[in-house]
C-alpha atoms as a PDB file:
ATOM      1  CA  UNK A   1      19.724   9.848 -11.329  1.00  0.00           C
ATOM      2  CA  UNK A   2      18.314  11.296  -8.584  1.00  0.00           C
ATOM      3  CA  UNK A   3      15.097   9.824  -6.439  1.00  0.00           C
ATOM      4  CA  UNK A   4      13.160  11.760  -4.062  1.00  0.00           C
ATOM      5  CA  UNK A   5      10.822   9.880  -1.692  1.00  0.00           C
ATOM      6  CA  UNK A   6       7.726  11.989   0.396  1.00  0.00           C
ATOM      7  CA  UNK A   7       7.232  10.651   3.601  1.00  0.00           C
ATOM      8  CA  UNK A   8       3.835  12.753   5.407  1.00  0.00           C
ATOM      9  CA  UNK A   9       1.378  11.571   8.199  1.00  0.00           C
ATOM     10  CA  UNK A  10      -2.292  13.094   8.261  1.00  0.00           C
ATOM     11  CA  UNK A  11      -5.245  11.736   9.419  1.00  0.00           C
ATOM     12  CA  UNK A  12      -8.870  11.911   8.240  1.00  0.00           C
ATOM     13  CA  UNK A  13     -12.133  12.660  11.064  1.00  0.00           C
ATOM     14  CA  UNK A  14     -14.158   9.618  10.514  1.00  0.00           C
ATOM     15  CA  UNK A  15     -15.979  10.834  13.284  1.00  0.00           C
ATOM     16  CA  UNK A  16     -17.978  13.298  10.659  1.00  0.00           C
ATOM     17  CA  UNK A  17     -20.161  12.323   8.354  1.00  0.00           C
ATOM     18  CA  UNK A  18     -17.675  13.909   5.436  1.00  0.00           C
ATOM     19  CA  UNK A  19     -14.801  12.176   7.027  1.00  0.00           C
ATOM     20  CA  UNK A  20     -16.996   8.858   7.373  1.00  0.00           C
ATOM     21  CA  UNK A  21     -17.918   8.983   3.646  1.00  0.00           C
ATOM     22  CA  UNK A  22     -14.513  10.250   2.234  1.00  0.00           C
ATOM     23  CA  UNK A  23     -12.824   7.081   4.350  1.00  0.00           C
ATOM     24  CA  UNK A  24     -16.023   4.439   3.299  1.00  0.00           C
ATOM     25  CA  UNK A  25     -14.905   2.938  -0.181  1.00  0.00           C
ATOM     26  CA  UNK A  26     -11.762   2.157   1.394  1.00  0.00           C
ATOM     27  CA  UNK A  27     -12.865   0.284   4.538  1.00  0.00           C
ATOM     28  CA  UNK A  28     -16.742  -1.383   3.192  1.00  0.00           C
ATOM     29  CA  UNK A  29     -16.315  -4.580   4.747  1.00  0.00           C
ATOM     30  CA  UNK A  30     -12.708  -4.166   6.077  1.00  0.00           C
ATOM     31  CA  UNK A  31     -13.924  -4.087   9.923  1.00  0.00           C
ATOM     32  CA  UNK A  32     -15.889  -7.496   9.777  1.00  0.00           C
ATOM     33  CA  UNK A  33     -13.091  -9.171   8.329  1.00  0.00           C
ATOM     34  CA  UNK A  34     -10.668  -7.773  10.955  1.00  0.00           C
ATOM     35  CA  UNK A  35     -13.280  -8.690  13.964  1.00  0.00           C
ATOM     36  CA  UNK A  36     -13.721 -12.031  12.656  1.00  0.00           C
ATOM     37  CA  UNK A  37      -9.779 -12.815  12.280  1.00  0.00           C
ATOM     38  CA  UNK A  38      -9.213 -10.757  15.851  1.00  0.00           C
ATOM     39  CA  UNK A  39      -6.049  -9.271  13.654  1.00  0.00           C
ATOM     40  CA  UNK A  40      -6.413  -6.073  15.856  1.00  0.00           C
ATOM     41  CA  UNK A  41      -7.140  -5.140  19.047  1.00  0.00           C
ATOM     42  CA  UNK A  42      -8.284  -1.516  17.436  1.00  0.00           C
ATOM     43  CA  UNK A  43     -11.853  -1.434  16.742  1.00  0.00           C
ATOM     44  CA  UNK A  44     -11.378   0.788  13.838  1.00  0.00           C
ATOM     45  CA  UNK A  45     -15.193   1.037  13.350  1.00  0.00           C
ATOM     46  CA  UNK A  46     -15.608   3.496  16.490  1.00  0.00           C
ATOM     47  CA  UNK A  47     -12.562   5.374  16.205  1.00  0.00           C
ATOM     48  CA  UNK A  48     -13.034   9.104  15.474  1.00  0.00           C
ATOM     49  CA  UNK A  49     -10.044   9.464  13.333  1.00  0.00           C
ATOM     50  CA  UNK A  50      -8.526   8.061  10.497  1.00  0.00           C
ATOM     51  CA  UNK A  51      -4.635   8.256  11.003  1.00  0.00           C
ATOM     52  CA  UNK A  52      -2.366   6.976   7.817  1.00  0.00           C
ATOM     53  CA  UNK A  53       0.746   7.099   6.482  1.00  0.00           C
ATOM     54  CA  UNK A  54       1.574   8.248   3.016  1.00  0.00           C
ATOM     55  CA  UNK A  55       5.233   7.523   0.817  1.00  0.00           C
ATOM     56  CA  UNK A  56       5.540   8.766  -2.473  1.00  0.00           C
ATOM     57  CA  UNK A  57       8.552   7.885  -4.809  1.00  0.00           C
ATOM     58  CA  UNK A  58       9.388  10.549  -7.644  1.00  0.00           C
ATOM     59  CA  UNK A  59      12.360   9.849 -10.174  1.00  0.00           C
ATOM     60  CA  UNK A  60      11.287   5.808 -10.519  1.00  0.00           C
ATOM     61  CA  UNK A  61       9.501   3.887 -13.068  1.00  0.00           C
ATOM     62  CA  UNK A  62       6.333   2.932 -11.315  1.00  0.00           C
ATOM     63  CA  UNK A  63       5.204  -0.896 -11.057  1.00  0.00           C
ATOM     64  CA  UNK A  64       5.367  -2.306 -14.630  1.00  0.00           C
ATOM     65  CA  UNK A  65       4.533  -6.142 -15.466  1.00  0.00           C
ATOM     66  CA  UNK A  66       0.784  -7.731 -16.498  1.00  0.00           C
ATOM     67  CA  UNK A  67      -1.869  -6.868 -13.236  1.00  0.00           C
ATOM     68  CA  UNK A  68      -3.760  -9.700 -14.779  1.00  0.00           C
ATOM     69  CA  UNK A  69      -0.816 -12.090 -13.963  1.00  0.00           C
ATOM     70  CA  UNK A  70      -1.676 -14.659 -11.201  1.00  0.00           C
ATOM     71  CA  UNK A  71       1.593 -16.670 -10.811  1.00  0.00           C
ATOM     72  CA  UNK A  72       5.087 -16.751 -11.822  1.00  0.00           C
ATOM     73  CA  UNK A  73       7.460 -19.532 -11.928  1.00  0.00           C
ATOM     74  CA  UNK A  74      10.824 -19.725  -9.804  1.00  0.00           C
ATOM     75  CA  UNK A  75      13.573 -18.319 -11.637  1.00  0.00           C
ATOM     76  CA  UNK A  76      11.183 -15.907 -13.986  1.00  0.00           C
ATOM     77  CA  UNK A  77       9.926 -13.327 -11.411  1.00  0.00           C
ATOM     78  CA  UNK A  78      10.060 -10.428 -13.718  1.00  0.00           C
ATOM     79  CA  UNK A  79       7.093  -8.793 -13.040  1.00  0.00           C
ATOM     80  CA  UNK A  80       6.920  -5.800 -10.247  1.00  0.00           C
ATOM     81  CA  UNK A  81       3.496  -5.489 -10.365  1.00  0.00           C
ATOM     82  CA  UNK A  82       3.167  -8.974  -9.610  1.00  0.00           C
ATOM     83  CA  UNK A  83       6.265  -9.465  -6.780  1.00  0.00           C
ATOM     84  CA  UNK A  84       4.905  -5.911  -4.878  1.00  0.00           C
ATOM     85  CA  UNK A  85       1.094  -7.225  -4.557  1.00  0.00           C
ATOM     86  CA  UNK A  86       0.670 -10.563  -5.515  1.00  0.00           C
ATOM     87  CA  UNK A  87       4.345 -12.094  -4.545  1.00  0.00           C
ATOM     88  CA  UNK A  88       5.493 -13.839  -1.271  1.00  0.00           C
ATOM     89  CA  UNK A  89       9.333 -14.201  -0.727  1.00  0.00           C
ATOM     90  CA  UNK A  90      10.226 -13.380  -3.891  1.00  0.00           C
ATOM     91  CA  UNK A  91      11.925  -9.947  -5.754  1.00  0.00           C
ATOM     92  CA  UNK A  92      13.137  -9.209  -9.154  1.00  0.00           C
ATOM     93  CA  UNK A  93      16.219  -7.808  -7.400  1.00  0.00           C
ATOM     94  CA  UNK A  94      19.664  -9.465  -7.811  1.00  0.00           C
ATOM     95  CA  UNK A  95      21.880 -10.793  -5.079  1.00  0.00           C
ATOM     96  CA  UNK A  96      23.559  -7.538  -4.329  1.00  0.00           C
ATOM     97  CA  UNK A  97      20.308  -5.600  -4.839  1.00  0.00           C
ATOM     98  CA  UNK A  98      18.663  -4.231  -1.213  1.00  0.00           C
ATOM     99  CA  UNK A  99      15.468  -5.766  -0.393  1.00  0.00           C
ATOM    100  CA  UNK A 100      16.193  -8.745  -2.172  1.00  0.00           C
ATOM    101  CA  UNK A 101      14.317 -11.247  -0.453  1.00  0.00           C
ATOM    102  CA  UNK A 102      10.859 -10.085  -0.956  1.00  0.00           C
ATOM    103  CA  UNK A 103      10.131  -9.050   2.678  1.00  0.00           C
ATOM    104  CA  UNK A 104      10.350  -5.035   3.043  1.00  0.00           C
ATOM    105  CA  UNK A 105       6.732  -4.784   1.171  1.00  0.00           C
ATOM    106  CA  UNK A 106       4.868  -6.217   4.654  1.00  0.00           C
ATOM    107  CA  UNK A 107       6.331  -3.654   6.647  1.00  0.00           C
ATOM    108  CA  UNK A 108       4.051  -0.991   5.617  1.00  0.00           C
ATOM    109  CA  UNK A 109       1.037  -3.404   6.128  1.00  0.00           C
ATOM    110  CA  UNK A 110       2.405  -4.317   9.711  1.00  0.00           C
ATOM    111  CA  UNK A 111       2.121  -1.041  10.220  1.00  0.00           C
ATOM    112  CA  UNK A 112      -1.154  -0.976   9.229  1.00  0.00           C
ATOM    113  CA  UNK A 113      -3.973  -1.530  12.732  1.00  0.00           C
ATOM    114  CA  UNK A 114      -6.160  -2.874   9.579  1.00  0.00           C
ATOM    115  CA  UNK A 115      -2.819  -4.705   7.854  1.00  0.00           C
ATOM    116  CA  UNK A 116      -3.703  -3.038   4.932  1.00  0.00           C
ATOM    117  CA  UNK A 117      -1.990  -0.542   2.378  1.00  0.00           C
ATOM    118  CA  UNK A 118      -3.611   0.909  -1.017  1.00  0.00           C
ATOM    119  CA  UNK A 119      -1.567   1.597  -3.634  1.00  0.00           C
ATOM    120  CA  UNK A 120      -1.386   4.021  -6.510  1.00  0.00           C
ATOM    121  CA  UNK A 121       1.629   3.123  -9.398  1.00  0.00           C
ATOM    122  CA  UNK A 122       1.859   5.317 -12.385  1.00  0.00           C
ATOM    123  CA  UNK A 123       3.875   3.648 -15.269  1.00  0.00           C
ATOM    124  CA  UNK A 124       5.899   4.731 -18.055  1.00  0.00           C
ATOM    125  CA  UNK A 125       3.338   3.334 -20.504  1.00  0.00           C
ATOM    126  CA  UNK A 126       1.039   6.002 -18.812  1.00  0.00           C
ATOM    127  CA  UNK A 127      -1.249   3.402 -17.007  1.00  0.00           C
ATOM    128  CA  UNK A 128      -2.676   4.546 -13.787  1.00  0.00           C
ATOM    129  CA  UNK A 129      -3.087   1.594 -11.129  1.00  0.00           C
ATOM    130  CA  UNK A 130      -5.234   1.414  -8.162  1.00  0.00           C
ATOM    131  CA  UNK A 131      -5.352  -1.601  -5.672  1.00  0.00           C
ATOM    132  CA  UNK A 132      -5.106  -2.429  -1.953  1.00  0.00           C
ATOM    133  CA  UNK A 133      -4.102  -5.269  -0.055  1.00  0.00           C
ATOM    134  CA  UNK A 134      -4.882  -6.585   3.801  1.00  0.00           C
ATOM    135  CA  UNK A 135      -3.174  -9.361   5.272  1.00  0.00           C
ATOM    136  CA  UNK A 136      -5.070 -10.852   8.129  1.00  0.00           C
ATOM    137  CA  UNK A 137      -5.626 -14.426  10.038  1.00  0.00           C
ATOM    138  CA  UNK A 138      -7.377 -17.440   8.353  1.00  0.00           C
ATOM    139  CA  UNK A 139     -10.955 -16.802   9.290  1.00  0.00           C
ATOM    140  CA  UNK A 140     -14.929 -17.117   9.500  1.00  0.00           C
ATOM    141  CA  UNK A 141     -17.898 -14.976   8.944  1.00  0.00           C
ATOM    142  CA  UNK A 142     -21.285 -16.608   9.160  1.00  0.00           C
ATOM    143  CA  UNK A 143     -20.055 -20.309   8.332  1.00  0.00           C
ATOM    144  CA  UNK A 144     -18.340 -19.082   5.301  1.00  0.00           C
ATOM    145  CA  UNK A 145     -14.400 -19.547   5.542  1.00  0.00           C
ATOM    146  CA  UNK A 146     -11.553 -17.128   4.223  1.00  0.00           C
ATOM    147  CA  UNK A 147      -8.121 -16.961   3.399  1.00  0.00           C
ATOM    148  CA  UNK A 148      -5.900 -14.302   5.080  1.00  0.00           C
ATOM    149  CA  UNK A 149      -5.047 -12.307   2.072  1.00  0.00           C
ATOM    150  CA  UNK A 150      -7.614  -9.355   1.048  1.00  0.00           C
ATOM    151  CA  UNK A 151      -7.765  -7.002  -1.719  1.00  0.00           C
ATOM    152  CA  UNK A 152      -9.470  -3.789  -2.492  1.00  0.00           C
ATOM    153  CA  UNK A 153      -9.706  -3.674  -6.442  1.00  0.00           C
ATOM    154  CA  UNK A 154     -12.198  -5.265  -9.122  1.00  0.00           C
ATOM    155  CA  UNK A 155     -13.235  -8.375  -9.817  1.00  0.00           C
ATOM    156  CA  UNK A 156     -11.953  -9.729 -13.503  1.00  0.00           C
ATOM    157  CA  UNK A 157     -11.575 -13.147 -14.792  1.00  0.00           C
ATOM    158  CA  UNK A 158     -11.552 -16.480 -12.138  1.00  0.00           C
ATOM    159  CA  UNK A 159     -12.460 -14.201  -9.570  1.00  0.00           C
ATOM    160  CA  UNK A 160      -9.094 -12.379  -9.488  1.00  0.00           C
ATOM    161  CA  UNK A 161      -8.849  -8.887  -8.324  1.00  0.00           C
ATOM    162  CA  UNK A 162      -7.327  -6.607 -10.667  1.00  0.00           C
ATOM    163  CA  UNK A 163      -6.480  -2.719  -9.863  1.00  0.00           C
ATOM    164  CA  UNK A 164      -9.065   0.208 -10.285  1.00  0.00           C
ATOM    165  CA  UNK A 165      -8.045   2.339 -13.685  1.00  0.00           C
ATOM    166  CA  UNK A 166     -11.065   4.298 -14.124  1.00  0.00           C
ATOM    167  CA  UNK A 167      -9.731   8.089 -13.696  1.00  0.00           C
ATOM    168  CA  UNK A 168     -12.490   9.450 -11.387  1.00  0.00           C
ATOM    169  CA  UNK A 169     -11.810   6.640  -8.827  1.00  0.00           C
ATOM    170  CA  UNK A 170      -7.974   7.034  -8.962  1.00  0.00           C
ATOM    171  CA  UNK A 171      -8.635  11.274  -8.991  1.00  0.00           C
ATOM    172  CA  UNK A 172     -10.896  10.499  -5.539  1.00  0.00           C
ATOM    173  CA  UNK A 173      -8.075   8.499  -3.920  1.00  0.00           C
ATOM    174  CA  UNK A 174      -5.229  11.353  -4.937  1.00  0.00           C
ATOM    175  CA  UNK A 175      -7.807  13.841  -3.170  1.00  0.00           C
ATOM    176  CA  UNK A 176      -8.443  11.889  -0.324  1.00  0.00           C
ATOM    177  CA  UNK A 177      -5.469  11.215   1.311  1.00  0.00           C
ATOM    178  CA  UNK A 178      -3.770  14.357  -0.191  1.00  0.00           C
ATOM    179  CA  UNK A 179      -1.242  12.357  -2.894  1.00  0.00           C
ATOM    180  CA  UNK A 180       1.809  14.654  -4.471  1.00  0.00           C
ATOM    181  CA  UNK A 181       1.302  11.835  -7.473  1.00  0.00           C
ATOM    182  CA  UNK A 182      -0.621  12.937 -10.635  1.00  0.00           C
ATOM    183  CA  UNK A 183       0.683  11.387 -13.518  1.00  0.00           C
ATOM    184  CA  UNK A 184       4.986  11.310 -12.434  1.00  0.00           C
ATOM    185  CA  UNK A 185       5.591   7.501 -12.774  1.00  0.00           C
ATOM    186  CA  UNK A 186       6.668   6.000  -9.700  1.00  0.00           C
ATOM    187  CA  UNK A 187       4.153   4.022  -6.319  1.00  0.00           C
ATOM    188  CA  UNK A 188       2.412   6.027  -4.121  1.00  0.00           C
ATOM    189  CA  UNK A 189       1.824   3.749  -0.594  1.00  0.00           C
ATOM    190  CA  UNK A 190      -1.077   4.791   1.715  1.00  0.00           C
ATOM    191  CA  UNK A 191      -1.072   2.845   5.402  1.00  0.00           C
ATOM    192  CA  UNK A 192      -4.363   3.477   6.667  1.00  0.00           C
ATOM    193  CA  UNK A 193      -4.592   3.292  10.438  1.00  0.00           C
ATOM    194  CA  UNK A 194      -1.565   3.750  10.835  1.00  0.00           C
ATOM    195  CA  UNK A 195       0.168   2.373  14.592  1.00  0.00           C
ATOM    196  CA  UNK A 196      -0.089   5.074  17.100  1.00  0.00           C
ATOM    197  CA  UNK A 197       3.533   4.057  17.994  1.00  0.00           C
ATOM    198  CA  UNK A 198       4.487   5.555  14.343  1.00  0.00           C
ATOM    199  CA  UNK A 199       5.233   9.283  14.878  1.00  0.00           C
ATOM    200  CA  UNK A 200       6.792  11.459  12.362  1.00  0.00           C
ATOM    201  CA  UNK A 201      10.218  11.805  14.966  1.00  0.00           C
ATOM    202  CA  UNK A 202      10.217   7.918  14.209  1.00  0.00           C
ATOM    203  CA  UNK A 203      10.055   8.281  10.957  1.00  0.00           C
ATOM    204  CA  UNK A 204      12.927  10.571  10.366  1.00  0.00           C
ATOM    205  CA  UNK A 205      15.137   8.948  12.559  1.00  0.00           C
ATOM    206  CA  UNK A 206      14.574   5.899  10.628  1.00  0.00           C
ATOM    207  CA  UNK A 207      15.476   7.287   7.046  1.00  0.00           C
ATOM    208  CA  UNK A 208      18.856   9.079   8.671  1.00  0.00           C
ATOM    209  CA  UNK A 209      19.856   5.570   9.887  1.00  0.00           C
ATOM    210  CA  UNK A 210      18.966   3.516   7.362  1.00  0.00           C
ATOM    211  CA  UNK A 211      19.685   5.585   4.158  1.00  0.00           C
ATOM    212  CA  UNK A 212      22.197   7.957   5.316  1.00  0.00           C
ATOM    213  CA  UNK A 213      24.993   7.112   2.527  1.00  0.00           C
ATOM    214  CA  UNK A 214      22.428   7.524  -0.797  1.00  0.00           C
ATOM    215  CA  UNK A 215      21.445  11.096   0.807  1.00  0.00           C
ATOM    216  CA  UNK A 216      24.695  11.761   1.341  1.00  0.00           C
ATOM    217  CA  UNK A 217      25.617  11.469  -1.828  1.00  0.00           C
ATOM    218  CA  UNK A 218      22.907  13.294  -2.917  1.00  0.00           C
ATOM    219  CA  UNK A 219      21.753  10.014  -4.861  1.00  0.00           C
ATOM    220  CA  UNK A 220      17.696  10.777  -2.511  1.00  0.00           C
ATOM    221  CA  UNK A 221      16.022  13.210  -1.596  1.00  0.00           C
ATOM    222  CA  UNK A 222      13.326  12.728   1.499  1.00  0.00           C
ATOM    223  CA  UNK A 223      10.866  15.494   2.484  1.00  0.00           C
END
């Protein structure tokens, strides 16, 4: 089978007030966290644009596993969902398997002048998942302590954050940053603020190097 993977940089004006509200439920309390950790020497609040990165896989299965699931013992990591957002170090690949070690995922949030990445999976059991992830510094805001890892999502049970599924929130992401995804299974990865050292020359040179063989035997397709 044959996967093709959409690689496309944009940026949104947050300098306007439409590109200021468009970019809002995506950053509401994003830049005091990142001022308070000092995980950026960007002050993303007075920047005038919104520069991010957008991959797309088409011909895949999308995340599948329980979003509600909150740990997994060692030896029973069988849950994508869990392993891409949740999961530190660990993969449901096998030893031969690229990627294996867990690791590749953090890439796209170092990339990231917030650390962050939002994520829209589309399943084969036709569920639509929407949730975002930013991995600062251990930190402080007005006495009150935090742990590095953030999340963009909803609040369920224990205080765990579970992904949006409500289809006008997941139709306003897909607008705003322009996804190919409607309902195709398979992850869609935005990196917003993406690292001015990122170009799209960077980019390209990067998939010829690294995944030469699979596109030459016609195994991917990248636009």
């Amino acid at each position: 089978a044959q996967v093709r993977v959409s690689i496309r940089i944009s940026s949104i004006a947050t300098g306007t007030s439409a590109g200021a509200a468009m970019i809002a439920p995506y950053a509401t309390g994003l830049v005091d966290h990142l001022r308070a950790a000092k995980s950026t020497d960007t002050d993303l609040s007075s920047s005038p644009h919104c520069r991010y990165l957008v991959f797309e896989d088409f011909g895949t299965k999308g995340l599948e596993g329980a979003p509600e699931q909150w740990w997994i013992s060692e030896g029973k990591n069988t849950n994508p969902f869990f392993n891409f957002f949740r999961g530190e170090g660990i993969s449901d690949k096998h030893v031969e398997a690229r990627g294996r070690h867990g690791v590749g995922k953090f890439v796209f949030a170092a990339a990231s002048d917030a650390r962050a990445i939002l994520a829209l999976t589309v399943r084969r059991d036709k569920r639509r998942l929407l949730m975002g992830t930013a991995v600062l510094r251990l930190h402080s805001i007005d006495s009150r302590h935090y742990l590095p890892d953030g999340w963009f999502g909803r609040t369920g049970k224990d205080s765990l954050v579970l992904p949006l599924e409500a289809s006008d929130e997941i139709s306003d992401f897909i607008q705003v940053f322009g996804l190919q995804r409607e309902q195709e299974p398979g992850l869609s990865i935005v990196v917003p603020w993406l690292d001015q050292s990122i170009s799209s020359e960077a980019v390209v040179e990067a998939v010829a190097r690294g995944y030469f063989y699979p596109i030459l035997r016609k195994e991917l397709v990248v636009d």
